[in-house]
Protein backbone atom coordinates (compact mmCIF):
# COMPACT_ATOMS: atom_id res chain seq x y z
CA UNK A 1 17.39 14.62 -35.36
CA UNK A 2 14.69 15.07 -32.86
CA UNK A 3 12.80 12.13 -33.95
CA UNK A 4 16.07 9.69 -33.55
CA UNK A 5 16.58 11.37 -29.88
CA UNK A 6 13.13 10.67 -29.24
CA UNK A 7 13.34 7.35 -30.84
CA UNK A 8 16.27 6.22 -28.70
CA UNK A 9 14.85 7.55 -25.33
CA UNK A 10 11.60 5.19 -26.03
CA UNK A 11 14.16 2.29 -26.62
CA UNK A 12 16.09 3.21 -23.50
CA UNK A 13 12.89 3.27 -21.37
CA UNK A 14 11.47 -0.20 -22.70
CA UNK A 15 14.86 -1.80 -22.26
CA UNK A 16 15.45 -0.43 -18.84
CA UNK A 17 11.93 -1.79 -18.37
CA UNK A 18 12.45 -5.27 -16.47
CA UNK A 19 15.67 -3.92 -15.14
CA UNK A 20 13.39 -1.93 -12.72
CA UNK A 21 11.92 -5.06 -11.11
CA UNK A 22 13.45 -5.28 -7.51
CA UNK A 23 13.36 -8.79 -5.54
CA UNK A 24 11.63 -9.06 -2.71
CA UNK A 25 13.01 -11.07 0.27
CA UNK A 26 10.41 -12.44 2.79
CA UNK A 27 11.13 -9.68 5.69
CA UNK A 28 10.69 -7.13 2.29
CA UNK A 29 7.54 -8.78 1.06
CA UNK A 30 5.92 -8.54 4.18
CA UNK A 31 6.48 -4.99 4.54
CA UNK A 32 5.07 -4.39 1.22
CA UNK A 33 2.06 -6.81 1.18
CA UNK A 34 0.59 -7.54 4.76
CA UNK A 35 -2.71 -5.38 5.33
CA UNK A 36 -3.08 -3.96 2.09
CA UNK A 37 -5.25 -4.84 -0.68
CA UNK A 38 -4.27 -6.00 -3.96
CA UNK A 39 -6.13 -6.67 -7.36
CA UNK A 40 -4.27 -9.81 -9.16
CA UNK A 41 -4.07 -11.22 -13.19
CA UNK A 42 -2.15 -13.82 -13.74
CA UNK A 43 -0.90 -15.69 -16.96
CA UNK A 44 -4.30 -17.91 -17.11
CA UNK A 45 -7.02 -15.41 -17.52
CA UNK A 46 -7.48 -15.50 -13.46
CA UNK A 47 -8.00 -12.57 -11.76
CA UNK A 48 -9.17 -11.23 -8.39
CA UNK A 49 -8.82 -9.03 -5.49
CA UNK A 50 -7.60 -9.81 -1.79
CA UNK A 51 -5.92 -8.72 1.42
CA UNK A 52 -2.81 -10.75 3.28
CA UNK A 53 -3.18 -10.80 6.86
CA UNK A 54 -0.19 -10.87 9.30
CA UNK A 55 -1.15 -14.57 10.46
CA UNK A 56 -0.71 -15.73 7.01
CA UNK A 57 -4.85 -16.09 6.02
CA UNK A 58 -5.67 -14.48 3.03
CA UNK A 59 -9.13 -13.05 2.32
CA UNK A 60 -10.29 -12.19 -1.04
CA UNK A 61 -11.94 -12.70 -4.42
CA UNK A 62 -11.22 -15.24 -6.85
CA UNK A 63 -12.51 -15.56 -11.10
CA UNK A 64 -10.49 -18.80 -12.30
CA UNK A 65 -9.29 -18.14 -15.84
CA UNK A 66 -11.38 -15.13 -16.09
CA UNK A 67 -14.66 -16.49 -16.84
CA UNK A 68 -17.46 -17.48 -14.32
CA UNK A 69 -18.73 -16.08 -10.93
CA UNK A 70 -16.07 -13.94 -9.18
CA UNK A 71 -15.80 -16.09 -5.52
CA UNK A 72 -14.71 -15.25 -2.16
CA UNK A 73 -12.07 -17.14 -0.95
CA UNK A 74 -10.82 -17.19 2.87
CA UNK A 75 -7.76 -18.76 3.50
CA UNK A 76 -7.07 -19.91 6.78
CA UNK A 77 -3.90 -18.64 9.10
CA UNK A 78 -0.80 -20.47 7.90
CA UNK A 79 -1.66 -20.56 4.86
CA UNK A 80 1.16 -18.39 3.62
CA UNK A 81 4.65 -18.95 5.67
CA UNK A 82 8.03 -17.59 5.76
CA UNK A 83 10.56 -20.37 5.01
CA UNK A 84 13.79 -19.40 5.34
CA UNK A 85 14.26 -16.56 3.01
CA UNK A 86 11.34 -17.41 0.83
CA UNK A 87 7.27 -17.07 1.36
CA UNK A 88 5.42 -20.31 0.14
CA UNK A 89 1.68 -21.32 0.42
CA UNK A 90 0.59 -24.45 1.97
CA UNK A 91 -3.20 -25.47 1.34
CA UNK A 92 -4.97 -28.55 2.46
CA UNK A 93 -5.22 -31.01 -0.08
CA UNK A 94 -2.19 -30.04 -1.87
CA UNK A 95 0.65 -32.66 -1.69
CA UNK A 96 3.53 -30.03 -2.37
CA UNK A 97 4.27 -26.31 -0.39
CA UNK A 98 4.96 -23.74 -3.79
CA UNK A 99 7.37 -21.00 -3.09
CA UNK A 100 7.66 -17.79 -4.40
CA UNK A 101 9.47 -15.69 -6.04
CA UNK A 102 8.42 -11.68 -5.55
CA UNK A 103 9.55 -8.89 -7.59
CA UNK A 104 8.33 -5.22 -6.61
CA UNK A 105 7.76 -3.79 -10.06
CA UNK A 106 6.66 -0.49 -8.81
CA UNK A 107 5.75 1.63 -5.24
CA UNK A 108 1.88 0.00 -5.96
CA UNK A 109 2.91 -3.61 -7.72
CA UNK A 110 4.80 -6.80 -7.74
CA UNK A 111 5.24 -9.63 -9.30
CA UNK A 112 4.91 -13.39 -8.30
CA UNK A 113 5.68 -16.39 -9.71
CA UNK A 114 6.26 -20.08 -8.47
CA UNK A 115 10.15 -20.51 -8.02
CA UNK A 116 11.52 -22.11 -11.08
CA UNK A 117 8.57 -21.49 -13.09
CA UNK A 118 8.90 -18.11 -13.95
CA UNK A 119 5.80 -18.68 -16.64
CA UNK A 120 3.41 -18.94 -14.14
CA UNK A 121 2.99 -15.45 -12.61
CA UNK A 122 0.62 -13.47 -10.97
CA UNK A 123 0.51 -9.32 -10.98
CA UNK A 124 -0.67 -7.63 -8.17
CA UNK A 125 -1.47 -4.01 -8.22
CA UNK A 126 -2.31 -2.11 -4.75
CA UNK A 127 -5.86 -0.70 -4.42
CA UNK A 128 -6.55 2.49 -2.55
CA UNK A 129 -8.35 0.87 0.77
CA UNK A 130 -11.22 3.43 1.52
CA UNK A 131 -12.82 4.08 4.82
CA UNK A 132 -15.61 3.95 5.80
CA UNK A 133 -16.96 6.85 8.09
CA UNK A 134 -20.31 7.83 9.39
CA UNK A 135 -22.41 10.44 7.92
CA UNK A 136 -22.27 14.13 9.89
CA UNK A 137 -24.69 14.09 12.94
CA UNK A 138 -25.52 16.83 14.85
CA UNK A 139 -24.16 17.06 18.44
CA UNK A 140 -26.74 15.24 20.95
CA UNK A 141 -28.31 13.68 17.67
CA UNK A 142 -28.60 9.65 18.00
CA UNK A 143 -26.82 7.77 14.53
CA UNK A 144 -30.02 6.46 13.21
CA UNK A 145 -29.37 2.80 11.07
CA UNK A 146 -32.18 3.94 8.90
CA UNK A 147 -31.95 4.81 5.55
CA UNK A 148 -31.86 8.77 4.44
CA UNK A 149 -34.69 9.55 2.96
């Protein structure tokens, strides 16, 4: 009895599952996204790590298809937009502007994928940003920029 209780609250989790997904409109994704930094896989084998800036630039790391050098990318400003309702990408070079569609999956992740083409996705999972402060100095005491030996 316990087992078949347990059995069909496992069942109810994993089907309530993708019901949790929540879309993400552009006013939503920017709330969500801009300033903070994500680490990405998507459907390829690619994966990364970057930050979306207010203006649009993105700046970031980039393995294509998961093998090979990681590489920083910089994106210029612009290079994501609010259309309408919707955020696309617009890179030199590229003929067509994609659009996305977001999906917040969690408080730390979403989801993206090129409108219509659900199989190509990306997930993005916030990483905890950490600061940077100066080691403890004495009061009067210059910050030396030598190494502690």
């Amino acid at each position: 009895m316990i087992v078949a209780r347990y059995a069909s609250l496992v069942a109810a989790l994993l089907a309530a599952g993708p019901a949790v997904a929540e879309p993400l409109d552009a006013d939503a994704a920017r709330r969500f996204v801009v300033g903070k930094q994500f680490a990405f896989t998507c459907f390829d084998g690619t994966r990364g790590a970057g930050r979306i800036f207010a203006d649009g630039s993105v700046m970031g790391t980039i393995q294509v298809r998961g093998s090979g050098p990681a590489r920083s990318v910089w994106l210029p400003a612009g290079t994501l937009r609010i259309k309408g309702n919707a955020v696309c990408g617009s890179l030199r070079g590229i003929p067509i502007e994609p659009c996305f569609d977001l999906d917040k999956t969690d408080d730390q992740s979403f989801r993206g994928s090129v409108s219509g083409l659900n199989s190509a996705y990306c997930e993005f999972t916030r990483l905890n940003d950490v600061a940077v402060r100066p080691p403890r100095q004495r009061p009067g005491e210059a910050l030396s920029l030598h190494p502690i030996r």
